[in-house]
PDB file of N, CA and C in Angstrom:
ATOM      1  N   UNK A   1     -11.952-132.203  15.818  1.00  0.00           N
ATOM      2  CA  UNK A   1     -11.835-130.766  16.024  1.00  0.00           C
ATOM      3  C   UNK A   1     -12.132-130.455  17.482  1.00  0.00           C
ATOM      4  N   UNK A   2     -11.374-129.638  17.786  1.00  0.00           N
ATOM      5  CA  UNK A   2     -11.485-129.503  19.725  1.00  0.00           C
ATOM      6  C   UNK A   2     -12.767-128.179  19.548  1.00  0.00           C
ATOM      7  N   UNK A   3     -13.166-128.021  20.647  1.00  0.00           N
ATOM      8  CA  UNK A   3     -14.020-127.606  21.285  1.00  0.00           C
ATOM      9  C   UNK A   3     -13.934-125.796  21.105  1.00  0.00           C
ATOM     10  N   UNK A   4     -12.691-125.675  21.222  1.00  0.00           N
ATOM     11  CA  UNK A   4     -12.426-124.381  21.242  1.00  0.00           C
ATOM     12  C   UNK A   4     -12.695-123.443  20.056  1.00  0.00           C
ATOM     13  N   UNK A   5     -11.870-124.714  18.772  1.00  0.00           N
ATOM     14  CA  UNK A   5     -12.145-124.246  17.168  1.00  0.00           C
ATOM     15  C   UNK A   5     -13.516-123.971  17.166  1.00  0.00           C
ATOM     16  N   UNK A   6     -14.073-124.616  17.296  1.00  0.00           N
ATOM     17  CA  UNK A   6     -15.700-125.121  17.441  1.00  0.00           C
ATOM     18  C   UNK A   6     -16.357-123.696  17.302  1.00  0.00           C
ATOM     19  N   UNK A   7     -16.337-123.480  18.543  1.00  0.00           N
ATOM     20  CA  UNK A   7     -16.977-121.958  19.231  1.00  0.00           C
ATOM     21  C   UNK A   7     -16.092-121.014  18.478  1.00  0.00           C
ATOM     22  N   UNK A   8     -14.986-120.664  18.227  1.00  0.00           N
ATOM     23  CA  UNK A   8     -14.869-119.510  17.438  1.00  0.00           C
ATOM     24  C   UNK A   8     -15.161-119.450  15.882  1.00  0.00           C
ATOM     25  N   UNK A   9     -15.425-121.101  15.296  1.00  0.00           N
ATOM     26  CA  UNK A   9     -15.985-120.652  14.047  1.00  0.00           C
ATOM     27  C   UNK A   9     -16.935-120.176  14.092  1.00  0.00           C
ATOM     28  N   UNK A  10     -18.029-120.937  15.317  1.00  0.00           N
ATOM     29  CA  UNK A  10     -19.383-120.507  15.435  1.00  0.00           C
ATOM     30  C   UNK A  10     -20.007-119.261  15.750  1.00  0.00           C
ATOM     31  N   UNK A  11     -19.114-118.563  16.770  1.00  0.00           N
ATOM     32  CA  UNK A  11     -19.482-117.140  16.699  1.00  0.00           C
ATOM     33  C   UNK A  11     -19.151-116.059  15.633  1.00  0.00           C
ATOM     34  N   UNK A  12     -17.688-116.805  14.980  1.00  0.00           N
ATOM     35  CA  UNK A  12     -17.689-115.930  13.520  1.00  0.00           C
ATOM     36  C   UNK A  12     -19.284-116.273  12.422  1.00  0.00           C
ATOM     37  N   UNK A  13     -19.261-117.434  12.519  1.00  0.00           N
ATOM     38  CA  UNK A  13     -20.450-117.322  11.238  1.00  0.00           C
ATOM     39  C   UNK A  13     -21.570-116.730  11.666  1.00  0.00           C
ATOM     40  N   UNK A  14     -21.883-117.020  13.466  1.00  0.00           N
ATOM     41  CA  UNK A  14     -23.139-116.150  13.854  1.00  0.00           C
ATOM     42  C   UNK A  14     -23.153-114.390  13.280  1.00  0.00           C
ATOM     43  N   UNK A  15     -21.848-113.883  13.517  1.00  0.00           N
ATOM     44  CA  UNK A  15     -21.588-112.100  13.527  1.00  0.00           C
ATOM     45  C   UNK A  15     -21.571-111.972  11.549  1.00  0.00           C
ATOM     46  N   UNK A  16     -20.926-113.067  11.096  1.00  0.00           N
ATOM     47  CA  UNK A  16     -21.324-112.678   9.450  1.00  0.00           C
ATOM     48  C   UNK A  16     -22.509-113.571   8.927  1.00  0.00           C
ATOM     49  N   UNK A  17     -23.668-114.205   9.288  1.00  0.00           N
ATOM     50  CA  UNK A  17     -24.445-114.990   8.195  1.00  0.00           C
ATOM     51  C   UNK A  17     -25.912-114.876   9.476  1.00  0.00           C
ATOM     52  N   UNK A  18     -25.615-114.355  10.844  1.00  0.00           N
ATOM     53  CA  UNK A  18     -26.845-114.233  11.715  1.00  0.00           C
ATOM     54  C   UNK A  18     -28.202-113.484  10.829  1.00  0.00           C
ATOM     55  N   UNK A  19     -29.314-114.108  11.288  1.00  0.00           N
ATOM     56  CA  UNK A  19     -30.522-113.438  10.567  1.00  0.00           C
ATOM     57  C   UNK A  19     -30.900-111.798  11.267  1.00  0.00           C
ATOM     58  N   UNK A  20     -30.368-111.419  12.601  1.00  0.00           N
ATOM     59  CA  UNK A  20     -30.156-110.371  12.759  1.00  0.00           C
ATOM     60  C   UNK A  20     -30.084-109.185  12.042  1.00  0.00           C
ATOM     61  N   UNK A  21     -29.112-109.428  11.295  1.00  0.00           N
ATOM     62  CA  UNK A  21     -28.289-107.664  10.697  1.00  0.00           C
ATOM     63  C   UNK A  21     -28.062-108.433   9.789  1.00  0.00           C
ATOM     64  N   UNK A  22     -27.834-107.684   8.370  1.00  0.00           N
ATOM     65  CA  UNK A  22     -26.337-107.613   7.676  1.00  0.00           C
ATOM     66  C   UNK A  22     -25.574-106.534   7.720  1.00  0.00           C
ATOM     67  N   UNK A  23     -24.217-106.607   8.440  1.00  0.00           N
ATOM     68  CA  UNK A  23     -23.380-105.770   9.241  1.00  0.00           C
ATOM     69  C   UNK A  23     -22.448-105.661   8.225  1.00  0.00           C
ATOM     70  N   UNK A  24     -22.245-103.912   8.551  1.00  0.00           N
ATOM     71  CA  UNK A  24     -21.041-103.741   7.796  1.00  0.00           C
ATOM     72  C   UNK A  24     -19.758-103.775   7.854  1.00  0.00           C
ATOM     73  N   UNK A  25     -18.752-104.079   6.871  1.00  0.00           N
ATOM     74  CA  UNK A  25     -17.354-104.739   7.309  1.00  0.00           C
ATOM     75  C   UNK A  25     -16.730-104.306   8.495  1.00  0.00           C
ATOM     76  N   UNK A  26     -15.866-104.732   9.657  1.00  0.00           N
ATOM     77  CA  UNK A  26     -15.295-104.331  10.186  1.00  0.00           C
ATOM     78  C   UNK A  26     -15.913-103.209  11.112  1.00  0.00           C
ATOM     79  N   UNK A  27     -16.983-103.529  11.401  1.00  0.00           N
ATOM     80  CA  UNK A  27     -17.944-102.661  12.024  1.00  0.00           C
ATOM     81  C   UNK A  27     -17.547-102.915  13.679  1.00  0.00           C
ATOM     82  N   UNK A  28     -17.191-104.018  13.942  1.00  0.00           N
ATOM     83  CA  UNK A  28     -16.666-103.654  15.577  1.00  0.00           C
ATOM     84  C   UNK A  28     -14.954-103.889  15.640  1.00  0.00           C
ATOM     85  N   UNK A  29     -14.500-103.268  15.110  1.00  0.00           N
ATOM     86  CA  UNK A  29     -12.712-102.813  15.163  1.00  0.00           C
ATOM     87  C   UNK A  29     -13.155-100.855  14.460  1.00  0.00           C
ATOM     88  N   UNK A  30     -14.186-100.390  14.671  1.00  0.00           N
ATOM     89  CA  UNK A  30     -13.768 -98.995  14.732  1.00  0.00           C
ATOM     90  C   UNK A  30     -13.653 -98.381  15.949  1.00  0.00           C
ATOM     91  N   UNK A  31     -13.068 -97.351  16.746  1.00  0.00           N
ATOM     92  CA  UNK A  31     -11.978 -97.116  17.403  1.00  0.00           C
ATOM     93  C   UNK A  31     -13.382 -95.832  17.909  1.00  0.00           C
ATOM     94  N   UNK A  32     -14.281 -95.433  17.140  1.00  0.00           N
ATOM     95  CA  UNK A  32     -15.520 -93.894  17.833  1.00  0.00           C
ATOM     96  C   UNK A  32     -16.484 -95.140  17.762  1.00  0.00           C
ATOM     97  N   UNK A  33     -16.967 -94.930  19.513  1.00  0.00           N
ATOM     98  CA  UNK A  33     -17.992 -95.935  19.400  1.00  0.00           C
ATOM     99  C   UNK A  33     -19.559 -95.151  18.968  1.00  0.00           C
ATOM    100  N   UNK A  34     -19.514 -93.745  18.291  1.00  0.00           N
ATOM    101  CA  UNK A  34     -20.944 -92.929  17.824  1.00  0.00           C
ATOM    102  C   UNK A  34     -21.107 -93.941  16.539  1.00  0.00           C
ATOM    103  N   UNK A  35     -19.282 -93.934  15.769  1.00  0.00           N
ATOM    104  CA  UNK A  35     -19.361 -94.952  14.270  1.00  0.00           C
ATOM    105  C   UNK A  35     -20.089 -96.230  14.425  1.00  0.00           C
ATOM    106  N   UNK A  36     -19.655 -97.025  15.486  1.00  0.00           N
ATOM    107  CA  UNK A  36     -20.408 -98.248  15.782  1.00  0.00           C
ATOM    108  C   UNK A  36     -21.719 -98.300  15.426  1.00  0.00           C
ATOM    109  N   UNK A  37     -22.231 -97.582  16.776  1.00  0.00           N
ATOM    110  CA  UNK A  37     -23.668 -97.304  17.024  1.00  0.00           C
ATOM    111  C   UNK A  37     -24.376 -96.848  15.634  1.00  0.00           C
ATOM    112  N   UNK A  38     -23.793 -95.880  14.879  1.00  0.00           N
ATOM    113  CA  UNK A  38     -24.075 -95.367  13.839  1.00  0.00           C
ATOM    114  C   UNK A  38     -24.413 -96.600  12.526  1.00  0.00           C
ATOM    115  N   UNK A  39     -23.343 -97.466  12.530  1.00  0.00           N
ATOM    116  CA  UNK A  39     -23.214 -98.269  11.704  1.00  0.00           C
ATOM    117  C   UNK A  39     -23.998 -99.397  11.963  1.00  0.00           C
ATOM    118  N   UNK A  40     -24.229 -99.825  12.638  1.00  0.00           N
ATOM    119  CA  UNK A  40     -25.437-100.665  13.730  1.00  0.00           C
ATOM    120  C   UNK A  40     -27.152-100.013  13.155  1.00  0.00           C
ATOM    121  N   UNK A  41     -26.818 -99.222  13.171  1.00  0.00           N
ATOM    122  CA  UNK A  41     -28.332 -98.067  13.259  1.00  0.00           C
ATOM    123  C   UNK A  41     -28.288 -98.692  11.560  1.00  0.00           C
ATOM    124  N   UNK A  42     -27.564 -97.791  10.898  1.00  0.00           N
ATOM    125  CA  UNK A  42     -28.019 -98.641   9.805  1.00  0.00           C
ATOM    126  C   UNK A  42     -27.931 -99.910   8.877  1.00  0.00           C
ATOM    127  N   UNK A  43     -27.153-100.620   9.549  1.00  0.00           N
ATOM    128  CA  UNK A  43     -27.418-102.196   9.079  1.00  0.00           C
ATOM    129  C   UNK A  43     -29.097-102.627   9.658  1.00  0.00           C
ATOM    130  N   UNK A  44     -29.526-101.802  10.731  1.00  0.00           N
ATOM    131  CA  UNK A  44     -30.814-102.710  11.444  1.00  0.00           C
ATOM    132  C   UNK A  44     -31.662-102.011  10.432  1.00  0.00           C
ATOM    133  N   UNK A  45     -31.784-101.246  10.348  1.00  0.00           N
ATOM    134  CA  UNK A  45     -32.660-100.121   9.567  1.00  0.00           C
ATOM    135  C   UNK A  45     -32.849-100.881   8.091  1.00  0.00           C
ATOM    136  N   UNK A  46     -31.651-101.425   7.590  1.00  0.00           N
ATOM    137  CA  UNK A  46     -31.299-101.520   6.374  1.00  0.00           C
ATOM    138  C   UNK A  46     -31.815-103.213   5.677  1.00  0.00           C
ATOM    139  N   UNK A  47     -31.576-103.797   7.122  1.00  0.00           N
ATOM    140  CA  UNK A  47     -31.667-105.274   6.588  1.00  0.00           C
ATOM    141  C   UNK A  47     -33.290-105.698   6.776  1.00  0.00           C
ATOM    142  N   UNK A  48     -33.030-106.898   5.372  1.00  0.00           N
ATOM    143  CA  UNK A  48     -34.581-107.628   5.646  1.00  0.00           C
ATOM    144  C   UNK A  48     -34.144-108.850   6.303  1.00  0.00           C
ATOM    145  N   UNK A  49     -33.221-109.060   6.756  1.00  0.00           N
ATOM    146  CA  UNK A  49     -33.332-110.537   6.939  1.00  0.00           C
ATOM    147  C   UNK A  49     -33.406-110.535   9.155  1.00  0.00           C
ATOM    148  N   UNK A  50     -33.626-109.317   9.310  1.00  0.00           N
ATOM    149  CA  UNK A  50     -33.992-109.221  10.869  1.00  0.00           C
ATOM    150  C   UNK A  50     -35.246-110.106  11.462  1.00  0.00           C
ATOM    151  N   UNK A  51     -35.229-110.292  12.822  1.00  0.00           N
ATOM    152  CA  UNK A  51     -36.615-110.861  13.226  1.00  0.00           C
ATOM    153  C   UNK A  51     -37.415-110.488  14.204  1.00  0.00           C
ATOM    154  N   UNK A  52     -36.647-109.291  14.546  1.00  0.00           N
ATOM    155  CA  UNK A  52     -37.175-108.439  15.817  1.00  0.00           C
ATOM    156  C   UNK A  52     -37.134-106.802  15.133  1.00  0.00           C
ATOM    157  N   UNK A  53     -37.134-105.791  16.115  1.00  0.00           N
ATOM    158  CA  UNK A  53     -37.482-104.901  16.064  1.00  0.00           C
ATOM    159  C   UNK A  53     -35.929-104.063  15.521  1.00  0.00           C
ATOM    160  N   UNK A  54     -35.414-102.821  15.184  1.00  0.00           N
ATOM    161  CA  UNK A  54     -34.556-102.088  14.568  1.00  0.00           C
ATOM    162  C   UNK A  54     -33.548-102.274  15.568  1.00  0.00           C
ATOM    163  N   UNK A  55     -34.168-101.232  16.761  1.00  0.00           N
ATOM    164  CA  UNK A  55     -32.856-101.368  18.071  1.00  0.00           C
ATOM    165  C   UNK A  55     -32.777-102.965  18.650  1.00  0.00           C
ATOM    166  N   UNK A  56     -33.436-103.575  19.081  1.00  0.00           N
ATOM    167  CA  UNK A  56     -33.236-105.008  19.574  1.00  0.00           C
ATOM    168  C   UNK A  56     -32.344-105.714  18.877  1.00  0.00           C
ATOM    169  N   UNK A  57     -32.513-105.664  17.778  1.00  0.00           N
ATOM    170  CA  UNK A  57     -31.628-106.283  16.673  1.00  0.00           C
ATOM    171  C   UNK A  57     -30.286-105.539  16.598  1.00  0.00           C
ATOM    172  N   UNK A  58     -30.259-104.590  16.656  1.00  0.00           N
ATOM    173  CA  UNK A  58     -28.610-103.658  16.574  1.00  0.00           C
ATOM    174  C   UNK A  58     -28.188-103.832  18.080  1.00  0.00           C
ATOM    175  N   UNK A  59     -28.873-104.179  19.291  1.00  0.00           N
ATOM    176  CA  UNK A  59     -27.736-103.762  20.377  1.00  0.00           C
ATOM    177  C   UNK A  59     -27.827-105.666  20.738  1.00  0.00           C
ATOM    178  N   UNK A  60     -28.898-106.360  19.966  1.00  0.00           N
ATOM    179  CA  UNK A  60     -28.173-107.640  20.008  1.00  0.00           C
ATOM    180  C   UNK A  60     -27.102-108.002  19.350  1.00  0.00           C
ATOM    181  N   UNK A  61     -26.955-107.768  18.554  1.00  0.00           N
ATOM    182  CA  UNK A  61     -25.193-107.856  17.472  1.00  0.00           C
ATOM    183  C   UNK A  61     -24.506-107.559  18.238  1.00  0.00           C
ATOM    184  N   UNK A  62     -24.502-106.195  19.360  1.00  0.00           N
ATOM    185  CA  UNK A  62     -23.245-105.441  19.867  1.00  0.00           C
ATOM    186  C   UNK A  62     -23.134-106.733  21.148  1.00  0.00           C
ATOM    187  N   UNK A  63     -23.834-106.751  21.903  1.00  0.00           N
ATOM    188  CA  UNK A  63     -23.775-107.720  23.166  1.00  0.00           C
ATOM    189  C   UNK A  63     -23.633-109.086  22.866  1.00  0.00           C
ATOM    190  N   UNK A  64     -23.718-109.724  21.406  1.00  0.00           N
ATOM    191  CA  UNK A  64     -23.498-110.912  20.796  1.00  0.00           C
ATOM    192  C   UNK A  64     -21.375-110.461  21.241  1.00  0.00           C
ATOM    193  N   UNK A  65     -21.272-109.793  20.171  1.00  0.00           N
ATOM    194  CA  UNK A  65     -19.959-109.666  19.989  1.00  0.00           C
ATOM    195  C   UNK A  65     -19.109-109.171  21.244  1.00  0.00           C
ATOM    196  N   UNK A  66     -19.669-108.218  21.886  1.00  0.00           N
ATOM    197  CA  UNK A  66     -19.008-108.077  23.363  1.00  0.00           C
ATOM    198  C   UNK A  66     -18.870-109.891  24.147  1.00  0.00           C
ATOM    199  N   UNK A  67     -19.835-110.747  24.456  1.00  0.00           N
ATOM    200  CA  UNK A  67     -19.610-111.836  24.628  1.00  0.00           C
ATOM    201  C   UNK A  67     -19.497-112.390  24.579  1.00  0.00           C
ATOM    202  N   UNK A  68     -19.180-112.928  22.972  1.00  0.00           N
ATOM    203  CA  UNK A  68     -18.347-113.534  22.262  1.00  0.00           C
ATOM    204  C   UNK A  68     -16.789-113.396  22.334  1.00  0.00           C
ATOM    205  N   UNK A  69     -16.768-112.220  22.340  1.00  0.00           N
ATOM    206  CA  UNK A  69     -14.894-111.892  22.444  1.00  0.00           C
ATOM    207  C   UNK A  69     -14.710-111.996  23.761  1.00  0.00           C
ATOM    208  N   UNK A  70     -15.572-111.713  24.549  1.00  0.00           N
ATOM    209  CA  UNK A  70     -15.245-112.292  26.214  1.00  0.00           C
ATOM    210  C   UNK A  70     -13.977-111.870  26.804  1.00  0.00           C
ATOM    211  N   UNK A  71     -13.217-112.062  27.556  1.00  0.00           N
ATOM    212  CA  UNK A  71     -12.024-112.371  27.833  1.00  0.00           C
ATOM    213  C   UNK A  71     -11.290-111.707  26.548  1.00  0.00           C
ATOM    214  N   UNK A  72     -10.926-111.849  25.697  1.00  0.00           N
ATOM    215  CA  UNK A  72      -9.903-110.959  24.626  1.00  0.00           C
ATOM    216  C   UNK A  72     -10.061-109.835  24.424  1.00  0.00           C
ATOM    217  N   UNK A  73     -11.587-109.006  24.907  1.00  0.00           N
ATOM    218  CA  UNK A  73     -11.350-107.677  24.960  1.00  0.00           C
ATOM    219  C   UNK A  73     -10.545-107.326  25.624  1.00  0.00           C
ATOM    220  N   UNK A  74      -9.491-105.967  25.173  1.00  0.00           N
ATOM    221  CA  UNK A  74      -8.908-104.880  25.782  1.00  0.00           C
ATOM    222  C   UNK A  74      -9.762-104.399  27.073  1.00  0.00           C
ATOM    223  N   UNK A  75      -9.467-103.768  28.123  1.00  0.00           N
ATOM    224  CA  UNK A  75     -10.302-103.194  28.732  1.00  0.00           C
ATOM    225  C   UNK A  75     -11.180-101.602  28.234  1.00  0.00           C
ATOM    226  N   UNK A  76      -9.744-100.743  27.437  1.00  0.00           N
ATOM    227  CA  UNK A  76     -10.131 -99.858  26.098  1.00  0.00           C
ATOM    228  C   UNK A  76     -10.992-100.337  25.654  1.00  0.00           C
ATOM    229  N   UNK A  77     -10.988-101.442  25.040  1.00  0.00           N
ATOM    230  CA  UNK A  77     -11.895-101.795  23.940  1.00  0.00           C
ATOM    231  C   UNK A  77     -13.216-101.986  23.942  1.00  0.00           C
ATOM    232  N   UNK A  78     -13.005-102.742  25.266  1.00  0.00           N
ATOM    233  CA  UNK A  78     -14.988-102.914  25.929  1.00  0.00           C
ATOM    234  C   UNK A  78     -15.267-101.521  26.395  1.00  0.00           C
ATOM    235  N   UNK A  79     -14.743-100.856  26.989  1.00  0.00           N
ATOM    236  CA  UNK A  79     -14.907 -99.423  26.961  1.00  0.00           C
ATOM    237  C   UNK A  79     -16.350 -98.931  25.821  1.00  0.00           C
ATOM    238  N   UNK A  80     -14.968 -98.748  24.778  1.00  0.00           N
ATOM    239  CA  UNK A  80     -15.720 -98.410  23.534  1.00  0.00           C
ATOM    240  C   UNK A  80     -16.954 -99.366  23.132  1.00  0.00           C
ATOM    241  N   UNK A  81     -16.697-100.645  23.490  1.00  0.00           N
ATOM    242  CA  UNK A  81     -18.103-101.379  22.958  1.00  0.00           C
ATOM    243  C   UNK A  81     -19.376-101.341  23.976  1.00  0.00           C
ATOM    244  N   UNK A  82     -19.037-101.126  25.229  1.00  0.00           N
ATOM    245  CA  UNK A  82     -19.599-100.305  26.144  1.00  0.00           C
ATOM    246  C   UNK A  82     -20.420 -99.040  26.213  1.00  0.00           C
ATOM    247  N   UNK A  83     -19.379 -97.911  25.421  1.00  0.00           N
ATOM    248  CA  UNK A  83     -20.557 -96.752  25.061  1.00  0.00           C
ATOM    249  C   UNK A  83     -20.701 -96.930  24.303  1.00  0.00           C
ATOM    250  N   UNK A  84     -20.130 -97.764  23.099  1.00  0.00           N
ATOM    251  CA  UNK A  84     -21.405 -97.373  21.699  1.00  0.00           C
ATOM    252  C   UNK A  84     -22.975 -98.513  22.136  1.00  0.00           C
ATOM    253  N   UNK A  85     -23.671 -99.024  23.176  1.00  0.00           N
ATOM    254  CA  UNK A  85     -24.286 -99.200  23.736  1.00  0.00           C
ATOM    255  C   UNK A  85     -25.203 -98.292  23.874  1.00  0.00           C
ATOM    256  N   UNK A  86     -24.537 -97.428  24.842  1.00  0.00           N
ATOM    257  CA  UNK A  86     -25.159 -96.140  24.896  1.00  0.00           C
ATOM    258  C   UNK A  86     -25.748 -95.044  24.001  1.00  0.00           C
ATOM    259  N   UNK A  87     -24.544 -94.772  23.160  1.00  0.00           N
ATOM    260  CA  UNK A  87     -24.848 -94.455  21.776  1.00  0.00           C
ATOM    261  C   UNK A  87     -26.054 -94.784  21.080  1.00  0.00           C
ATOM    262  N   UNK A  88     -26.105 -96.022  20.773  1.00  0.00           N
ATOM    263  CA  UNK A  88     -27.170 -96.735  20.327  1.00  0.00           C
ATOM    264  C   UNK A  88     -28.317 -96.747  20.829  1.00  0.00           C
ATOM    265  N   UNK A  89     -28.603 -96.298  21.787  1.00  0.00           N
ATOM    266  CA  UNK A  89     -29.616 -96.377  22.805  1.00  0.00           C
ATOM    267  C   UNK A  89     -30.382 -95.054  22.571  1.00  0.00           C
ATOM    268  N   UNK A  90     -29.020 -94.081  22.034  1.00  0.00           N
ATOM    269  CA  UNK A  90     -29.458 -92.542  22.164  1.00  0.00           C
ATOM    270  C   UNK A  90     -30.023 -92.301  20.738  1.00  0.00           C
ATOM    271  N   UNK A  91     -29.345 -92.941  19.803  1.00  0.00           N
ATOM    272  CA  UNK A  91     -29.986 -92.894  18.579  1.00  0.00           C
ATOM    273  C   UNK A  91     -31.276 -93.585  18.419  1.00  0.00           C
ATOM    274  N   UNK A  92     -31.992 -94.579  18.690  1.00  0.00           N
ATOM    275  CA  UNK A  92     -32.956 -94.692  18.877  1.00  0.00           C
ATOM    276  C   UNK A  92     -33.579 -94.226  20.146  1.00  0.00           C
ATOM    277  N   UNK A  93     -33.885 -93.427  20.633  1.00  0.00           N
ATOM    278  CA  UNK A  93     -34.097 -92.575  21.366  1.00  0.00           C
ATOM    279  C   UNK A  93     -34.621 -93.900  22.439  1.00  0.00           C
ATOM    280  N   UNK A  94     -33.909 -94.204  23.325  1.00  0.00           N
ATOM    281  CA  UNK A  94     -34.169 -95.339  24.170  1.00  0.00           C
ATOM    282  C   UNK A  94     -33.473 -94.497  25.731  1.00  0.00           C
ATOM    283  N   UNK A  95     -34.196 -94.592  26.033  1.00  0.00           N
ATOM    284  CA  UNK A  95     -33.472 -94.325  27.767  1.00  0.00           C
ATOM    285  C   UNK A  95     -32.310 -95.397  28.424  1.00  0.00           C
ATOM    286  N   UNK A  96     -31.001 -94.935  29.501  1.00  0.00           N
ATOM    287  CA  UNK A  96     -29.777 -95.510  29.768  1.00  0.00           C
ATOM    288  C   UNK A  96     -30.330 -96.997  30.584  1.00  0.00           C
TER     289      UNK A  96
END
């Protein structure tokens, strides 16, 4: 198996089976990054299987998956995964 397969199974099983979150479906292909952030907020809130704190754990998923997709983001797209960052930041009342 080449190298490449490798790493994209591995970051898929990290984003569905990570002790982080349990994230909800299709949670980074929504298009309002408030939904993201929103949906983030409560998978961290929600899950026991975390190992850090509510926000640490939700804007690590987002920056997992922003650099994971690397290079195949849209520039749109990191956009959006970009402010729901922010978003997230605002919902747990965290400064920019």
């Amino acid at each position: 198996m080449s190298q490449c397969k490798r790493t994209k199974k591995w970051s898929a099983e990290v984003t569905a089976h990570s002790d982080a979150l349990d994230l909800e479906p299709h949670v980074f292909s929504k298009e309002d990054p408030s939904e993201i952030a929103e949906s983030l907020k409560r998978s961290a809130e929600s899950s026991d299987r975390r190992k850090s704190g509510e926000f640490r754990s939700a804007m690590s998923m987002l920056n997992l998956y922003i650099n994971r997709a690397g290079r195949n983001l849209s520039p749109s797209r990191k956009r959006t995964l970009e402010r729901a960052k922010t978003k997230l930041r605002g919902l747990f009342g965290r400064k920019a």
